[in-house]
Protein backbone atom coordinates (compact mmCIF):
# COMPACT_ATOMS: atom_id res chain seq x y z
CA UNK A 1 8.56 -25.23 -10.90
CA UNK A 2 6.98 -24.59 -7.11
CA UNK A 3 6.56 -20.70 -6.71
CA UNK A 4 9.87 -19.79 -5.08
CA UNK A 5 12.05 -21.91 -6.99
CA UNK A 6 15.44 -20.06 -7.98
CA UNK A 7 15.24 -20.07 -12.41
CA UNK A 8 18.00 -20.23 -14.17
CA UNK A 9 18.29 -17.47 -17.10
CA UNK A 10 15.95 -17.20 -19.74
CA UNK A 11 16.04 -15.45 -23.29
CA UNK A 12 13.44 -13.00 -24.35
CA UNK A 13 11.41 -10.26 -22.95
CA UNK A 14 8.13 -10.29 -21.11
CA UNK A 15 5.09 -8.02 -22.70
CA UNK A 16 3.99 -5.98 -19.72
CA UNK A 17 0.86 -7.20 -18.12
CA UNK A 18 -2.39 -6.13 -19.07
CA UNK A 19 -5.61 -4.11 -17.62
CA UNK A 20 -7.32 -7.81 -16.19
CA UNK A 21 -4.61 -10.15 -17.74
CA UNK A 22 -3.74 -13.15 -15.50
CA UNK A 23 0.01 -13.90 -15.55
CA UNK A 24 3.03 -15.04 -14.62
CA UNK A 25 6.10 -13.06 -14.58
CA UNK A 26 10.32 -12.96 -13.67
CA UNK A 27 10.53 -10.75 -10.60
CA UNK A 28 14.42 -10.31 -8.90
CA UNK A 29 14.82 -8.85 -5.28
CA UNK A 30 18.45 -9.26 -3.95
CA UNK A 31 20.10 -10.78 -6.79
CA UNK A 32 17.85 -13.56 -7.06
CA UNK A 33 15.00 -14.33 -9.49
CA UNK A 34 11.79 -15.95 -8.97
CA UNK A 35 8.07 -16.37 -10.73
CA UNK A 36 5.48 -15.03 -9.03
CA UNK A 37 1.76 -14.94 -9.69
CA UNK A 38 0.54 -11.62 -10.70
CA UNK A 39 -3.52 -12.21 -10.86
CA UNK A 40 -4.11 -8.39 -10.37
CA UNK A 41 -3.36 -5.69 -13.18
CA UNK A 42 -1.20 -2.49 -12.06
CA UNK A 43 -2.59 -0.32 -10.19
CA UNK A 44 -1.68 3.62 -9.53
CA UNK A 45 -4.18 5.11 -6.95
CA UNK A 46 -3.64 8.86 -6.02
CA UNK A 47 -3.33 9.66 -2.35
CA UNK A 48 -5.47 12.84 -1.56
CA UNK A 49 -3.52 13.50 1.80
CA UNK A 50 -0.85 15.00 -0.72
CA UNK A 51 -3.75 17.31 -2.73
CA UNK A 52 -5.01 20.85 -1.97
CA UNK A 53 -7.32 20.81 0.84
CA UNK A 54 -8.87 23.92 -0.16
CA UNK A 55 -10.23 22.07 -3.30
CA UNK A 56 -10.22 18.79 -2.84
CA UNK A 57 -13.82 17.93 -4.62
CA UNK A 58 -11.80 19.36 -8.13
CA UNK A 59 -8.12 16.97 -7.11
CA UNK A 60 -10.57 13.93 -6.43
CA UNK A 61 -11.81 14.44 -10.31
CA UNK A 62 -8.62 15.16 -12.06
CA UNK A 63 -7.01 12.36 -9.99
CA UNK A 64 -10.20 10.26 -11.86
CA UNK A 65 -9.88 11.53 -15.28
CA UNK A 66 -5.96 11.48 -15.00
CA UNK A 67 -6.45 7.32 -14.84
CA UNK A 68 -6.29 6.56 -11.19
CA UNK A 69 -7.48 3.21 -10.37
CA UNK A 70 -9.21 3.91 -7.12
CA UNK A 71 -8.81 7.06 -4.35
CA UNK A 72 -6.79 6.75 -1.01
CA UNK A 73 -7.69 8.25 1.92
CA UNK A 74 -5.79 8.25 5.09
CA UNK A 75 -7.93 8.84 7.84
CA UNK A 76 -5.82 9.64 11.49
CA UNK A 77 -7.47 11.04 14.70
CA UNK A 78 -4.27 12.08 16.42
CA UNK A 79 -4.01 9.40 18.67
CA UNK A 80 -2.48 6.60 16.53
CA UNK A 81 0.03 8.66 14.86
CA UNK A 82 0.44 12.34 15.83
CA UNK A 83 -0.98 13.68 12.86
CA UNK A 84 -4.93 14.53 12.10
CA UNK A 85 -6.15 14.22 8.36
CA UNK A 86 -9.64 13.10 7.19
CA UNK A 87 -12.73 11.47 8.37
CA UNK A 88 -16.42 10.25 7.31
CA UNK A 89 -17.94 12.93 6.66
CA UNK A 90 -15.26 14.46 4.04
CA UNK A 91 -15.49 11.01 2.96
CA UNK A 92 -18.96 11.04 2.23
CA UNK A 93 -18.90 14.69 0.57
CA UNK A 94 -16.32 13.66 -1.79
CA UNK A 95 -18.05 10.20 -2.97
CA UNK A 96 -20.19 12.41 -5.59
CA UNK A 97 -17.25 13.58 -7.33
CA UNK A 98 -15.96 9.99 -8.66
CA UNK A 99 -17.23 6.33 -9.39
CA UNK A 100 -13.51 4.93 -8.51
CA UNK A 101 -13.08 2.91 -5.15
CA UNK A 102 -12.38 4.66 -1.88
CA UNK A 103 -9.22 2.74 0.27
CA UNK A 104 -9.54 3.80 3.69
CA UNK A 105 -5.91 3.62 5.59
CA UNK A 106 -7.78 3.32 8.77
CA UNK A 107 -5.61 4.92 11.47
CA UNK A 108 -7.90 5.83 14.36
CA UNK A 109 -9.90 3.98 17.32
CA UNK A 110 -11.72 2.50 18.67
CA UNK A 111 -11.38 0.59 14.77
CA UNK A 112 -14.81 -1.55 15.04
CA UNK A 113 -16.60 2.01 15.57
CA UNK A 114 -15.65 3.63 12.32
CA UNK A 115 -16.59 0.32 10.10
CA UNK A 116 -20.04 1.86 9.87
CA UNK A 117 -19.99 5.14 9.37
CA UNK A 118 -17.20 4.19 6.80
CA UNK A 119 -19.37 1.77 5.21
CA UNK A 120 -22.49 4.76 4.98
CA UNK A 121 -19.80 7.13 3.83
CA UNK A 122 -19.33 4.86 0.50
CA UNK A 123 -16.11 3.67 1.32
CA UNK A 124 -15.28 0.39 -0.59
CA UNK A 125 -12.02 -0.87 0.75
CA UNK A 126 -10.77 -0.73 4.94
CA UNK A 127 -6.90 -0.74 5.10
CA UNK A 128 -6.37 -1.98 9.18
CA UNK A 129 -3.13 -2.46 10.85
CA UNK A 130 -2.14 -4.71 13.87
CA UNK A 131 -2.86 -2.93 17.31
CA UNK A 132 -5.73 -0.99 16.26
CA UNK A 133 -8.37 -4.15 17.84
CA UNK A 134 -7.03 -7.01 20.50
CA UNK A 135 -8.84 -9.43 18.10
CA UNK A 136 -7.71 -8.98 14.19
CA UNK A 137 -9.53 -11.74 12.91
CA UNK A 138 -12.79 -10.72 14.29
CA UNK A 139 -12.14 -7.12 13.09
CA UNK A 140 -11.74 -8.45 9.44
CA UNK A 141 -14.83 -10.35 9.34
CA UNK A 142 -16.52 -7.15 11.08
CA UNK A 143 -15.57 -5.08 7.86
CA UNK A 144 -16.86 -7.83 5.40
CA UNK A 145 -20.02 -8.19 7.20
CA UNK A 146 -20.42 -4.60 6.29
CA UNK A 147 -20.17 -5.60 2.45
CA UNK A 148 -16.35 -3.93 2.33
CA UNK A 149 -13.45 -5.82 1.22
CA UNK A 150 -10.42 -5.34 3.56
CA UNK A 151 -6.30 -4.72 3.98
CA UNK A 152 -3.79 -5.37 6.34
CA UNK A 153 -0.97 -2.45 6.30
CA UNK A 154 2.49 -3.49 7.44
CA UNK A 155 4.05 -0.83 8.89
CA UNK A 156 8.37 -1.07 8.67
CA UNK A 157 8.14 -2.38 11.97
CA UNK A 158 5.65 -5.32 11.06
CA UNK A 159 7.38 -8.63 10.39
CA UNK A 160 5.70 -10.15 7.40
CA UNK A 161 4.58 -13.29 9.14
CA UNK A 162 1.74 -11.18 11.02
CA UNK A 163 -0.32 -11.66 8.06
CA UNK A 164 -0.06 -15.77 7.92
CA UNK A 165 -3.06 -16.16 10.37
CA UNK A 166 -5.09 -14.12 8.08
CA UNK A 167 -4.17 -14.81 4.33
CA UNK A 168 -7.23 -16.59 3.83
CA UNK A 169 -9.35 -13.70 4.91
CA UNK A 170 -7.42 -10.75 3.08
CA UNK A 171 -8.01 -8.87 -0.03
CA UNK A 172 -4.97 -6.88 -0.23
CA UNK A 173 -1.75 -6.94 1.39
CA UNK A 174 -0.22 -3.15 2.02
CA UNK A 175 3.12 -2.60 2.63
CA UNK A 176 4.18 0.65 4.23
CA UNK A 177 7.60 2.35 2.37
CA UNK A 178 7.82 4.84 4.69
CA UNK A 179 6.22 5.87 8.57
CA UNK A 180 2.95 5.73 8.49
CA UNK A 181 0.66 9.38 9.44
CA UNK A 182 2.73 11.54 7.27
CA UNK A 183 3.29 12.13 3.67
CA UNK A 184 5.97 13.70 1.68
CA UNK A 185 8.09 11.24 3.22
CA UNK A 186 11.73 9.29 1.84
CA UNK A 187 10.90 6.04 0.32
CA UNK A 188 12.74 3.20 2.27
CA UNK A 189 14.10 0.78 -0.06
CA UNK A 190 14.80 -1.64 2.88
CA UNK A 191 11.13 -2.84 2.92
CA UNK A 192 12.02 -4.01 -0.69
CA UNK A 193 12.52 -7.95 1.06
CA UNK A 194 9.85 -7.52 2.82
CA UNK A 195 7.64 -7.37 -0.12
CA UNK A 196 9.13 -10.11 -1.69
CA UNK A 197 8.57 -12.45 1.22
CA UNK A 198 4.74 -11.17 1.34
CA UNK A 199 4.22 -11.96 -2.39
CA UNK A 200 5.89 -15.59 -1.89
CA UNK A 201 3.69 -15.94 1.26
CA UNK A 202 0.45 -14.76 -0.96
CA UNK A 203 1.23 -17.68 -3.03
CA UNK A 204 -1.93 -18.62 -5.48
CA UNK A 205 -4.50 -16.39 -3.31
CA UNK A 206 -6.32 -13.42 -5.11
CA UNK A 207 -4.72 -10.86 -2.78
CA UNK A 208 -3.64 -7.64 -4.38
CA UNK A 209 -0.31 -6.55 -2.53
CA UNK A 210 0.44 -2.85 -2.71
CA UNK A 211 3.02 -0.71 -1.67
CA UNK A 212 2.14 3.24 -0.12
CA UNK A 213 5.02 5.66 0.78
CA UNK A 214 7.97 7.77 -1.20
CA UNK A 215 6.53 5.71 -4.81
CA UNK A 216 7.58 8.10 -7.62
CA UNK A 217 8.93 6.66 -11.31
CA UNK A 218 12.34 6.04 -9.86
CA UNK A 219 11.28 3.93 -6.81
CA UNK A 220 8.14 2.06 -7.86
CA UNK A 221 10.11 -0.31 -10.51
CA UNK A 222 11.82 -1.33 -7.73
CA UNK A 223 8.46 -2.52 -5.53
CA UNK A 224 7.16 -3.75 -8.97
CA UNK A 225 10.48 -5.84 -8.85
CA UNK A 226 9.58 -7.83 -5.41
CA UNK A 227 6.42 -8.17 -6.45
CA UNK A 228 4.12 -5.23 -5.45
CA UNK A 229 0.98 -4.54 -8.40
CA UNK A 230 -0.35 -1.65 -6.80
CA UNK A 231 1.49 1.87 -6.30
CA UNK A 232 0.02 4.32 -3.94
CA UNK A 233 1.59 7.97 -4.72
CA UNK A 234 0.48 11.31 -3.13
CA UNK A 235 3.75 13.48 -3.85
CA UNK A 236 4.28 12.52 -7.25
CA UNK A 237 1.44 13.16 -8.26
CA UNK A 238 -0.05 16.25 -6.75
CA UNK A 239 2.66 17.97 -6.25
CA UNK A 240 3.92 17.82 -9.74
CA UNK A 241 5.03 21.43 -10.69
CA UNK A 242 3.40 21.65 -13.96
CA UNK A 243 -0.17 19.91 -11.71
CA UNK A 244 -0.53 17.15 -14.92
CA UNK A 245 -1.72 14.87 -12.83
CA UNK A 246 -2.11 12.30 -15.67
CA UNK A 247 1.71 12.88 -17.12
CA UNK A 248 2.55 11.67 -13.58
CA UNK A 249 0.23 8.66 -13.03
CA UNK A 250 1.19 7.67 -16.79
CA UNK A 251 4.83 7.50 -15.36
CA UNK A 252 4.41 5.79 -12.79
CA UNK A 253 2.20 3.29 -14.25
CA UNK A 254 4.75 3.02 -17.65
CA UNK A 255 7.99 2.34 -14.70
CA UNK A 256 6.32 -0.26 -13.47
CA UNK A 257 5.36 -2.00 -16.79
CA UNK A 258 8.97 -1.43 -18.11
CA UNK A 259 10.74 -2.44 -14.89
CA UNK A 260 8.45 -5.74 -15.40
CA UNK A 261 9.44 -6.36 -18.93
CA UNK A 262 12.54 -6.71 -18.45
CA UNK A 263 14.83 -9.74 -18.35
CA UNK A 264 16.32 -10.82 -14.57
CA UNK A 265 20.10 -10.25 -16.53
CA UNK A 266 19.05 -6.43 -17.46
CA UNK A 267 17.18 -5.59 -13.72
């Protein structure tokens, strides 16, 4: 059946998808059902704009040994959103303190003048969104050339056909639940269509497709649903009032894999 097809009902459940496993699974948005390729495992990566600031060398290793895939970092200079967070050079002092990936939400310009300093900082992933540079594309292939994969963030007012002129040069896909430059913010179930039309748009490409704002055990089933494999969570996960950082990230990750082993008749 072409991806996309509408299915008919099925009998039996789905084992949740393993650490590296390549598979295909039953994901419903809207009332409808459809198979989508799921050629990443789940991933929960802690946001440290949510952590304590005062000690954010110790969050960055009990966000590690809690079983966070990789570390996200927001970095915003005030002028793209009217916020100020992180940069570089906390970057760099924090890259001792774990082996996991560093995502860079890149929210500042000029864009093409932070690759490199990024880049030297030991930052392994660049998260861009559309308006930071005139020419996309050539930002993209900037960011490779500096031996970095690279994201495109849809914010909720991005249509998801801005990423169609640059699927084939994408490793990740990053849809925005909430405004962008804040955290601690409502999770919009609205963007839930929009990640099902990004997935089917995907296709067969190895492009991870994650979702970042208001994910907590009650939400992320339903971005696991239209087809989202990684979670990015700052609230739920240092802000926890017993601070168990890996009772929270073993929630989230266990709502996902149960929301996903589920039959279409029981989501």
């Amino acid at each position: 059946m072409a991806k996309g097809g509408r299915l008919g009902k099925r009998s039996g459940d789905q084992k949740p998808l393993l650490r590296g496993q390549i598979s295909t699974r039953i994901v419903s948005q809207a009332g409808r059902c459809y198979r989508a390729l799921m050629s990443h495992p789940i991933q929960i990566i802690p946001s440290i704009l949510a952590a304590d600031y005062a000690r954010l060398g110790e969050e960055v290793v009990h966000a590690d040994r809690a079983g966070g895939d990789r570390i996200h970092l927001d970095m915003i200079d005030g002028h793209v959103y009217k916020n100020m967070s992180f940069g570089p050079n906390m970057f760099q002092a924090l890259r001792p303190f774990t082996t996991k990936p560093f995502d860079v939400h890149l929210m500042a310009t000029p864009a093409r003048e932070w690759i490199e300093p990024l880049k030297k900082a030991g930052c392994d992933r660049v998260m861009i969104q559309v308006g930071l540079e005139n020419d996309l594309s050539a930002l993209i292939k900037f960011i490779h050339a500096h031996a970095m994969s690279v994201g495109l963030v849809l914010t909720p007012r991005d249509e998801a056909e801005i990423v169609i002129p640059h699927l084939d040069m994408l490793d990740l896909i990053n849809v925005m639940t909430v405004d962008p430059g804040f955290g601690g913010q409502r999770f919009l179930s609205a963007m839930m269509p929009k990640v099902s039309r990004v997935r089917d748009l995907i296709g067969a490409r190895s492009i991870d497709l994650s979702v970042d704002g208001g994910i907590t055990p009650e939400t992320a089933p339903l971005a696991a649903r239209a087809g989202a494999t990684s979670f990015v969570a700052g609230t739920a996960i240092f802000k926890t009032p017993t601070k168990d950082y890996a009772t929270a990230i073993h929630a989230l990750r266990e709502s996902v894999q149960s929301a996903l082993s589920k039959t279409p008749e029981t989501v």
